[in-house]
N, C-alpha and C. Protein backbone atom coordinates (compact mmCIF):
# COMPACT_ATOMS: atom_id res chain seq x y z
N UNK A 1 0.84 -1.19 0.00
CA UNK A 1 0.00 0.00 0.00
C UNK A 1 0.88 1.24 0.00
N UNK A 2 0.54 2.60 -0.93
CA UNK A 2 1.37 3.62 -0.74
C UNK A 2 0.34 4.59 -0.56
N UNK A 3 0.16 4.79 1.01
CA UNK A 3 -1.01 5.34 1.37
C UNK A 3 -0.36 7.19 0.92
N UNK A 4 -1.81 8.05 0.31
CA UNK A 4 -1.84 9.85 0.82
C UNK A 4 -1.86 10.10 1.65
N UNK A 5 -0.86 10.58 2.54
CA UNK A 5 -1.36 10.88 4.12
C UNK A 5 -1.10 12.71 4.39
N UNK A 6 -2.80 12.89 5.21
CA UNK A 6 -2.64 14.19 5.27
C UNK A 6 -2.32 14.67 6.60
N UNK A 7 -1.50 15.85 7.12
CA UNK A 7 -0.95 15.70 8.37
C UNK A 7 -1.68 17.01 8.82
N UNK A 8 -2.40 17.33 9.79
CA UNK A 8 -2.80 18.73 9.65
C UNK A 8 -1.73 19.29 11.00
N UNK A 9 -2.06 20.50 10.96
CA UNK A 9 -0.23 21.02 11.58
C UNK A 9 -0.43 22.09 12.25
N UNK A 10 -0.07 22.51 13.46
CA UNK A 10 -0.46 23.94 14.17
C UNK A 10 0.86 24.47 14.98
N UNK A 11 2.43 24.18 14.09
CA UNK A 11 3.34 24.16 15.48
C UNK A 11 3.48 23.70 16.37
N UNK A 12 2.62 22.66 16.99
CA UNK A 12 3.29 22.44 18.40
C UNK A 12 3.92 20.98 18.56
N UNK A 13 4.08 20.68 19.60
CA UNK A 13 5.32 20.04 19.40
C UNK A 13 4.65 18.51 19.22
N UNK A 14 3.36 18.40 19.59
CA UNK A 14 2.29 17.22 19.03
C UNK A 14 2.35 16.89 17.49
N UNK A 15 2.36 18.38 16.96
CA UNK A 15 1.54 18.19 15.19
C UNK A 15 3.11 17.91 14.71
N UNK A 16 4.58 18.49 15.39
CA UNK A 16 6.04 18.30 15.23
C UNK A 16 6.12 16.67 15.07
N UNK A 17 5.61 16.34 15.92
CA UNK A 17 5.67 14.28 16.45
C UNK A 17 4.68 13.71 15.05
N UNK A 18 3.37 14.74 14.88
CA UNK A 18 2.52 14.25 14.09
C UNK A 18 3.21 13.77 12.53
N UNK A 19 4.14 14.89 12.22
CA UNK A 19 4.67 15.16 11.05
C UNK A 19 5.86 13.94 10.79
N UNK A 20 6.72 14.11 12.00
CA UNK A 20 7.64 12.81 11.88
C UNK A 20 7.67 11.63 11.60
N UNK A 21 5.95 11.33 12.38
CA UNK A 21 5.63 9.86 12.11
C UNK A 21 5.25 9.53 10.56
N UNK A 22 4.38 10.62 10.36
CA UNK A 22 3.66 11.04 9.02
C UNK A 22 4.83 10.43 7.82
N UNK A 23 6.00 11.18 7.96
CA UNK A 23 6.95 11.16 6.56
C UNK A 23 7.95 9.96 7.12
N UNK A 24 7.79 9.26 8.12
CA UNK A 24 8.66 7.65 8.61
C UNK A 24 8.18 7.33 7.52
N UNK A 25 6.76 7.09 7.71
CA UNK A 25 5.59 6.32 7.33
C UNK A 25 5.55 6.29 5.83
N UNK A 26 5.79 7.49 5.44
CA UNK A 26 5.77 7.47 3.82
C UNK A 26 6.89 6.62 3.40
N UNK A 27 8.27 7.29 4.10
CA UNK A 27 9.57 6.42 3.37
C UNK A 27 9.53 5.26 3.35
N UNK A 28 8.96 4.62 4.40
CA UNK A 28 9.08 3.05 4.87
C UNK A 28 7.98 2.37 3.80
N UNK A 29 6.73 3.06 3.57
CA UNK A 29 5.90 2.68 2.18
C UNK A 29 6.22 3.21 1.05
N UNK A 30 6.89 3.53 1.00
CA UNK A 30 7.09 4.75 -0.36
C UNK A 30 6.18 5.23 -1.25
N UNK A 31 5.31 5.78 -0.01
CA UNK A 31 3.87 6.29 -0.42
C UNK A 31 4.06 7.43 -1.04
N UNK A 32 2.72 8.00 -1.39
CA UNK A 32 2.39 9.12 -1.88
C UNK A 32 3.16 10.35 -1.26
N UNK A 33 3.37 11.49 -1.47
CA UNK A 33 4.11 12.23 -0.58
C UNK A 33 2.71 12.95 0.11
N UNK A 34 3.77 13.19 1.52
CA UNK A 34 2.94 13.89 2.76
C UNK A 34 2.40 15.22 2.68
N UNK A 35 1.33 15.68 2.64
CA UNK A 35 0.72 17.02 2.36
C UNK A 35 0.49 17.15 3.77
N UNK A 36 0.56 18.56 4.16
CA UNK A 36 0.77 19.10 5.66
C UNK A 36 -0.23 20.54 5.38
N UNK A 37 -1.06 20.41 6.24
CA UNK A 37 -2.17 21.57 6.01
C UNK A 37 -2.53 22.11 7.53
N UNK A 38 -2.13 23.80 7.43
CA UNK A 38 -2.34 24.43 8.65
C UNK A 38 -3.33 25.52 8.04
N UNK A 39 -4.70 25.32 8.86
CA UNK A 39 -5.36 26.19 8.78
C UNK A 39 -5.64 27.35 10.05
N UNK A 40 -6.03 28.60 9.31
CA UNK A 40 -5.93 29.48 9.34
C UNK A 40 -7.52 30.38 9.55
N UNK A 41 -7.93 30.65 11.20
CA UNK A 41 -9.52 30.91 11.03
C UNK A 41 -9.39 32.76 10.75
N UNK A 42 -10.11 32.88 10.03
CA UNK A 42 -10.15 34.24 8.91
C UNK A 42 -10.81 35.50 10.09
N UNK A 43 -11.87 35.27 11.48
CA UNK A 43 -12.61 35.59 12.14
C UNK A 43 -11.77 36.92 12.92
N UNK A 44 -11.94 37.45 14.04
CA UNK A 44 -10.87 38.18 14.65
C UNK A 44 -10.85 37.11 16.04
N UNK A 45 -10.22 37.45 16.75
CA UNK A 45 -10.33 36.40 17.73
C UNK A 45 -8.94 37.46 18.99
N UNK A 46 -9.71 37.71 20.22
CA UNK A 46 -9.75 37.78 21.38
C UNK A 46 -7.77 37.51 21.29
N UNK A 47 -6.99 38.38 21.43
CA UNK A 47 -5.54 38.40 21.53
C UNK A 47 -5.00 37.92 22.83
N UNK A 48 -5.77 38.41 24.00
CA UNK A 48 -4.98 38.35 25.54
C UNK A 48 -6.41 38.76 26.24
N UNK A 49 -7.24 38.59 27.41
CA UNK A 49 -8.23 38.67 28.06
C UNK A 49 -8.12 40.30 28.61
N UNK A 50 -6.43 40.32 28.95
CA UNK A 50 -6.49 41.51 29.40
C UNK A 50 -6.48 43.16 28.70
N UNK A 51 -6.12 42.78 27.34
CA UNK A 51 -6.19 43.54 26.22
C UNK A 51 -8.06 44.06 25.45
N UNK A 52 -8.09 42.74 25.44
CA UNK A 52 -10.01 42.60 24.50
C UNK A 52 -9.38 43.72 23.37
N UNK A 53 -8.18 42.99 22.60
CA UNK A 53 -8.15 43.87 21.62
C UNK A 53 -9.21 42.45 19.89
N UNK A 54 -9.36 43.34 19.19
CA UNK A 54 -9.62 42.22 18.06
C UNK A 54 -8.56 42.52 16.95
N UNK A 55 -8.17 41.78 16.25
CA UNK A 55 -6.96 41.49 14.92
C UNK A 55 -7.51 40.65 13.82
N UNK A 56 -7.09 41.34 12.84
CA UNK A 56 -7.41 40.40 11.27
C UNK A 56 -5.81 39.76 11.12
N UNK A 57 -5.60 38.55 10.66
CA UNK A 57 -4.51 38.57 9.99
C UNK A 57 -3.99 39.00 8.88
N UNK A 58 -2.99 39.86 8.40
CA UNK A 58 -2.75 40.21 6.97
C UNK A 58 -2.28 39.36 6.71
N UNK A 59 -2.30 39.93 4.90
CA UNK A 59 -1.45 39.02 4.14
C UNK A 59 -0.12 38.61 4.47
N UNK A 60 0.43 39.82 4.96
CA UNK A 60 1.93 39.53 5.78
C UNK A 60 2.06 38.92 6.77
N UNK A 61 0.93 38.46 7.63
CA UNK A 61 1.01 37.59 8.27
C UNK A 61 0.95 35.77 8.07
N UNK A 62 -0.25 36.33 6.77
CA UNK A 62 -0.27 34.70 6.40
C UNK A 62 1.16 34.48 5.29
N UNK A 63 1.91 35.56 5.11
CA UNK A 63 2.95 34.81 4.07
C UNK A 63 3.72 34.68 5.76
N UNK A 64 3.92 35.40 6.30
CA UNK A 64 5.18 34.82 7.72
C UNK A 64 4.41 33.28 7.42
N UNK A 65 3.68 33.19 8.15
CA UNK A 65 3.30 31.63 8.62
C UNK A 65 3.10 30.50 7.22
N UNK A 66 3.05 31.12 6.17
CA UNK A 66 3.48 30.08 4.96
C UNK A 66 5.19 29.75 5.14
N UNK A 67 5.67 31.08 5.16
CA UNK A 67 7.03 30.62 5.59
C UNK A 67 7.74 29.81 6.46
N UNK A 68 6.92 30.51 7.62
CA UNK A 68 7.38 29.33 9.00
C UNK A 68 7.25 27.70 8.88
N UNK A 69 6.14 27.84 8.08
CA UNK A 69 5.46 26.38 7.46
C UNK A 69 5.90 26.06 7.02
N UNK A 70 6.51 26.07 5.83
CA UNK A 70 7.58 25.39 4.44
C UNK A 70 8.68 25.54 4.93
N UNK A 71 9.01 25.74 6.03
CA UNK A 71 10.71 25.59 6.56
C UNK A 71 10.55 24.45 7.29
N UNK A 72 9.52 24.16 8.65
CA UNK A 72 9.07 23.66 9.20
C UNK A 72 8.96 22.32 8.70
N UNK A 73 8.26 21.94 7.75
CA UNK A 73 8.31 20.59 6.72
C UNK A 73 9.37 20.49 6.08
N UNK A 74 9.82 21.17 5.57
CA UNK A 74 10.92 20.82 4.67
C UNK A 74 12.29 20.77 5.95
N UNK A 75 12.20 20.74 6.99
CA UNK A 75 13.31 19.97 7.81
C UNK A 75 13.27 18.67 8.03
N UNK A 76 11.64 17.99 8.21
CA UNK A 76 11.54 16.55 8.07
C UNK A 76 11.53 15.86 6.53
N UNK A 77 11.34 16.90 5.73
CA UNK A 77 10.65 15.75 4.47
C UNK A 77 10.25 16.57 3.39
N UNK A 78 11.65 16.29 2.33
CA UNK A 78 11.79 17.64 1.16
C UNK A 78 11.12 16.92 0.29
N UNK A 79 10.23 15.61 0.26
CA UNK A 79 8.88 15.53 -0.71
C UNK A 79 7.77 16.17 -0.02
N UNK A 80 7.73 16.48 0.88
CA UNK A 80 5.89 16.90 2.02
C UNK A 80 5.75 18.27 0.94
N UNK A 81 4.24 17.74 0.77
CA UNK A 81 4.15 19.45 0.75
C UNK A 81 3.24 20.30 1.54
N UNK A 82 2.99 21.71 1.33
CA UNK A 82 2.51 22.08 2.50
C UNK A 82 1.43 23.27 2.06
N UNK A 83 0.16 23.69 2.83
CA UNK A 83 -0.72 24.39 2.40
C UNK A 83 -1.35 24.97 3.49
N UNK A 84 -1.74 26.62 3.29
CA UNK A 84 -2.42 26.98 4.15
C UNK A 84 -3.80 27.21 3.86
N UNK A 85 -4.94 26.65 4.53
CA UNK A 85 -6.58 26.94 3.91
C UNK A 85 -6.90 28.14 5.42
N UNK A 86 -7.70 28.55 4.84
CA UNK A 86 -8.56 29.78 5.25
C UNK A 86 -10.08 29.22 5.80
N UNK A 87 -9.87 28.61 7.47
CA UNK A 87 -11.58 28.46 7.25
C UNK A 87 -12.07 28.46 8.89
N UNK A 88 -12.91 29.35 9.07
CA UNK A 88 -13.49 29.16 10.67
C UNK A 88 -13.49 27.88 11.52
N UNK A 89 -13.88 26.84 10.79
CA UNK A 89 -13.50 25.23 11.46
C UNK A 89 -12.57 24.47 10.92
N UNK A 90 -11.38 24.32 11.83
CA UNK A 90 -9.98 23.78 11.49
C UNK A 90 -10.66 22.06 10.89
N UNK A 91 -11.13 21.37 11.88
CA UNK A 91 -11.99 20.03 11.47
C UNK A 91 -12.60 19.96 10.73
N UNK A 92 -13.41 20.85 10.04
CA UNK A 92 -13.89 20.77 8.75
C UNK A 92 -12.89 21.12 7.60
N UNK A 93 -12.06 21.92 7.55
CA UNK A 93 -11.43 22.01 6.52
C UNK A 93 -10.76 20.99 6.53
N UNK A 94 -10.00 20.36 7.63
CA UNK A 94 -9.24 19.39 7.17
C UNK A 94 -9.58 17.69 6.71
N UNK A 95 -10.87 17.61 7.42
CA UNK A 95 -11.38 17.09 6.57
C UNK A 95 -12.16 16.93 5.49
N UNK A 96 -12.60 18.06 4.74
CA UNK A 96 -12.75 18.09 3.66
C UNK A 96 -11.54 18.08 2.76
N UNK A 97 -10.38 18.77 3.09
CA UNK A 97 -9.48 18.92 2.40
C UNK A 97 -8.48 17.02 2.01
N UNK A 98 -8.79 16.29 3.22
CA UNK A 98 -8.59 14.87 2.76
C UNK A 98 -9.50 14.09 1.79
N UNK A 99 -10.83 14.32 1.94
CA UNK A 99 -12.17 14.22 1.18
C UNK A 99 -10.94 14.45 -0.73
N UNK A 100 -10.80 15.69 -0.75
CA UNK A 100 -10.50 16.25 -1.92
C UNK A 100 -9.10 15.75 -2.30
N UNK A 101 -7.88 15.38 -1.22
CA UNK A 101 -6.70 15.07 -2.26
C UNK A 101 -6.69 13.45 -1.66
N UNK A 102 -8.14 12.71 -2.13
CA UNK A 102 -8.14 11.71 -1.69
C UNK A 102 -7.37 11.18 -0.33
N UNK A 103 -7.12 11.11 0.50
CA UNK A 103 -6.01 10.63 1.66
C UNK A 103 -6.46 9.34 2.58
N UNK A 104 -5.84 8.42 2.01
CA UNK A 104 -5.78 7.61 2.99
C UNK A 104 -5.76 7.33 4.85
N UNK A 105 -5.05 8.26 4.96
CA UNK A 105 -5.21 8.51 6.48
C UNK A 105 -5.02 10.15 6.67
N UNK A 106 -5.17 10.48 7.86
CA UNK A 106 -5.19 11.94 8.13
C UNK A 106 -4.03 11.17 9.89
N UNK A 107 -3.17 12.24 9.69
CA UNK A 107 -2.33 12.30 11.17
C UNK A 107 -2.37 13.88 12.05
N UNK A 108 -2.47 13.41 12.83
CA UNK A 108 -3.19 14.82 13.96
C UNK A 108 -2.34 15.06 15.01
N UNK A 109 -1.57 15.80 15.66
CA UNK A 109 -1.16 16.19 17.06
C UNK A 109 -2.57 16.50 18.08
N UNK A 110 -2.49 16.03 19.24
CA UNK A 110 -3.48 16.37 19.88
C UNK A 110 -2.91 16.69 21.26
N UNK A 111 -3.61 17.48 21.74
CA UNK A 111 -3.16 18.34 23.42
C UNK A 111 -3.59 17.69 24.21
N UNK A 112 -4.29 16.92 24.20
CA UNK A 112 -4.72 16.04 25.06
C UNK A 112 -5.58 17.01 26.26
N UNK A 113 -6.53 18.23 25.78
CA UNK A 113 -7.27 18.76 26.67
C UNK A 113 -7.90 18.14 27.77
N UNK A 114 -8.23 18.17 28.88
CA UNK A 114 -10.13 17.65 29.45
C UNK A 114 -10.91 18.50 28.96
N UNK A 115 -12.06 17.70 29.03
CA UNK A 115 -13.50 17.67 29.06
C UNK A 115 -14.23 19.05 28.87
N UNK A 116 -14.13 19.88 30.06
CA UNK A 116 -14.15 21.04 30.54
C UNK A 116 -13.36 22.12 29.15
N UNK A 117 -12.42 21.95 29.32
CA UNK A 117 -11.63 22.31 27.71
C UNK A 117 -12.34 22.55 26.64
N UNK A 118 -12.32 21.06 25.83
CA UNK A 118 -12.80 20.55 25.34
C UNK A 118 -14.38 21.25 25.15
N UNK A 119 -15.10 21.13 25.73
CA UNK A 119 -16.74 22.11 25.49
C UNK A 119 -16.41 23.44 25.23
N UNK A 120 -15.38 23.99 26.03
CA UNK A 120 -15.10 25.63 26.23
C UNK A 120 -14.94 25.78 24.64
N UNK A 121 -13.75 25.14 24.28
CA UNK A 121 -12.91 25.70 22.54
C UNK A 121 -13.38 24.60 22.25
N UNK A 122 -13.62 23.44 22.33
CA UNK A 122 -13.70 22.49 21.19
C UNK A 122 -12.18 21.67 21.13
N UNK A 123 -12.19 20.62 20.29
CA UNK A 123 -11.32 19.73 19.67
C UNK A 123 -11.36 19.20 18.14
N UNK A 124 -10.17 20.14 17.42
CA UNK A 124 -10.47 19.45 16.43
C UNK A 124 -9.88 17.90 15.46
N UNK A 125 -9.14 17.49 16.94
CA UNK A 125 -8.64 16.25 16.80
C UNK A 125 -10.23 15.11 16.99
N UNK A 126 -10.73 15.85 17.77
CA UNK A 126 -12.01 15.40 17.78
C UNK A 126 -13.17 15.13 16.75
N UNK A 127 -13.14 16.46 16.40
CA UNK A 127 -13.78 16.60 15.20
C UNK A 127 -13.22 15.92 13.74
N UNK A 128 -12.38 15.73 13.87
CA UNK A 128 -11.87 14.91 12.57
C UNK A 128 -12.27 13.23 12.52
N UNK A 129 -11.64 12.82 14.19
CA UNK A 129 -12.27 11.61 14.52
C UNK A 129 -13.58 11.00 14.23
N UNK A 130 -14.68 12.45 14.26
CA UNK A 130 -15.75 11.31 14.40
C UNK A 130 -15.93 12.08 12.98
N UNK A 131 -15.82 12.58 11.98
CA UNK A 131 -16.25 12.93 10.63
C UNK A 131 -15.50 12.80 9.32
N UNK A 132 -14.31 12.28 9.69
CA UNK A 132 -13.30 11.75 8.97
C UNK A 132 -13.99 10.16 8.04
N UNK A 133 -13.57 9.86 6.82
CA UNK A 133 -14.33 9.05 6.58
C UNK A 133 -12.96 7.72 6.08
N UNK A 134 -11.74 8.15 6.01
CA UNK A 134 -10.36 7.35 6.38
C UNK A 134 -9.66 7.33 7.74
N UNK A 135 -9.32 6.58 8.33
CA UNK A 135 -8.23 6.34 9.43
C UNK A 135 -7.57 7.91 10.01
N UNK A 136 -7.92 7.89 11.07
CA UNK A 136 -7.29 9.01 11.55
C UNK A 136 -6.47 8.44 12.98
N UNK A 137 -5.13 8.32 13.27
CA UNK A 137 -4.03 8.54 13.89
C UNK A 137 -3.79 9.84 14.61
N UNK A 138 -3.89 9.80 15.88
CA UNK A 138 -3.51 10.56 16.64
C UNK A 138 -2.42 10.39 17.63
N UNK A 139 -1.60 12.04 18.00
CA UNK A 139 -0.35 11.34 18.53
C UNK A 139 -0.42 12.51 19.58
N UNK A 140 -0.18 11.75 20.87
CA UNK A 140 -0.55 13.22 21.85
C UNK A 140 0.66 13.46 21.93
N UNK A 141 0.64 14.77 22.88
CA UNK A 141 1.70 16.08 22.95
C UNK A 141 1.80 15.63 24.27
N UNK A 142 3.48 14.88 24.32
CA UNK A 142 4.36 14.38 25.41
C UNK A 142 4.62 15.11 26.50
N UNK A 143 4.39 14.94 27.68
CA UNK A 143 4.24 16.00 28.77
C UNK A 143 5.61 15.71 29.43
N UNK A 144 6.33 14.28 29.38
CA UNK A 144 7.65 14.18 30.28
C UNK A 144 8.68 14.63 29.36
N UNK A 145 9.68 14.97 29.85
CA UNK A 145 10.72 15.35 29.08
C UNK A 145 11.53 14.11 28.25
N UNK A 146 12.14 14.52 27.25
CA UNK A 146 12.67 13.97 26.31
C UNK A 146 14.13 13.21 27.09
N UNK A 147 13.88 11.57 27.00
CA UNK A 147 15.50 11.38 27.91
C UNK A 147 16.35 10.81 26.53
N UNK A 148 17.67 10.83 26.61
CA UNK A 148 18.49 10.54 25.87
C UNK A 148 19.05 8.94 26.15
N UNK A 149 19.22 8.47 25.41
CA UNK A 149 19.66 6.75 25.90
C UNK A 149 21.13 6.97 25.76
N UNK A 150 21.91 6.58 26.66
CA UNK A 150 23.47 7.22 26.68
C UNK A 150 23.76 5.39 26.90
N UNK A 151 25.00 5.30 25.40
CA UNK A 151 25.40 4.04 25.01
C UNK A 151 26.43 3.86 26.37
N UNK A 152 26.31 2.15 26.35
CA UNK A 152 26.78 1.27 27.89
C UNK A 152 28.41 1.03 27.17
C-alpha cells in the first residue's frame, strides 16, 4: 500500500511528532508524498483577556506563517508538501481537504485537553475523529521530558 497521508499542523510540538511519524511512514511505504495543512480561522479572535483587543490577519502575516510552514516541513521531508486553507473550522477544513486530495489517512497532534476544555474551545482532533471518513491517527503532545539513551 502507498497510502496519501494528510498531516494537519499547528506548530506544536504534538503536530512536530505528528509530522515525523507522518513522513517515517511514507519512506518506509514509499507512499504518496505527505501534504501538511495548517489552517488558518479568517474571524478576529480575542488576543490576551487583558487587552479585548480584536486582529485580522494580513497578508503579511499569512505569508510569515506560509514561511514558518515550508521551513518547518521541509526539515523533516523535502517531498511533504505544505498548504495553508482559510476556514473558521480547522476540522472541517481538514477534513474536507482529505475528502479532496483523496487521503488515505489523516495524522493529527493532539493536546490532550479535558472535558471542561474541550466544550469551552472544542477539539479538532475530535472533530476529525468522528467525521473523517479514512483512518485518523492521533499522537498526543508528550508532557515528560525527552530522555536521551546514553550508550553502555
Amino acid at each position: 500500500m502507498q497510502p496519501q497521508i494528510l498531516v494537519g499542523f499547528d506548530f506544536s510540538s504534538a503536530s512536530q511528532k505528528a509530522l515525523v511519524w507522518a513522513a517515517d511512514l511514507q519512506r518506509t511505504t514509499q507512499g504518496k508524498s505527505v501534504h501538511v495543512i495548517y489552517v488558518v480561522n479568517p474571524l478576529p479572535v480575542v488576543a490576551a483577556a487583558e487587552t479585548a483587543s480584536l486582529s485580522l490577519l494580513s497578508p503579511e502575516d499569512i505569508a510569515t506563517i506560509r514561511g514558518a510552514l515550508t521551513e518547518a516541513v521541509q526539515k523533516v521531508s523535502v517531498e511533504a508538501t505544505s498548504e495553508i486553507l482559510i476556514s473558521g473550522s480547522p476540522g472541517a477544513a481538514l477534513v474536507e481537504a482529505a475528502r479532496q486530495l483523496k487521503s488515505d489517512l489523516i495524522v493529527l497532534g493532539t493536546h490532550g485537553r479535558g472535558a471542561l476544555s474541550r466544550l469551552l474551545v472544542g477539539s479538532v482532533a475530535e472533530y476529525v475523529l468522528r467525521h473523517a471518513s479514512v483512518p485518523v491517527l492521533t499522537i498526543r503532545e508528550s508532557t515528560a521530558p525527552l530522555r536521551s539513551v546514553e550508550a553502555a
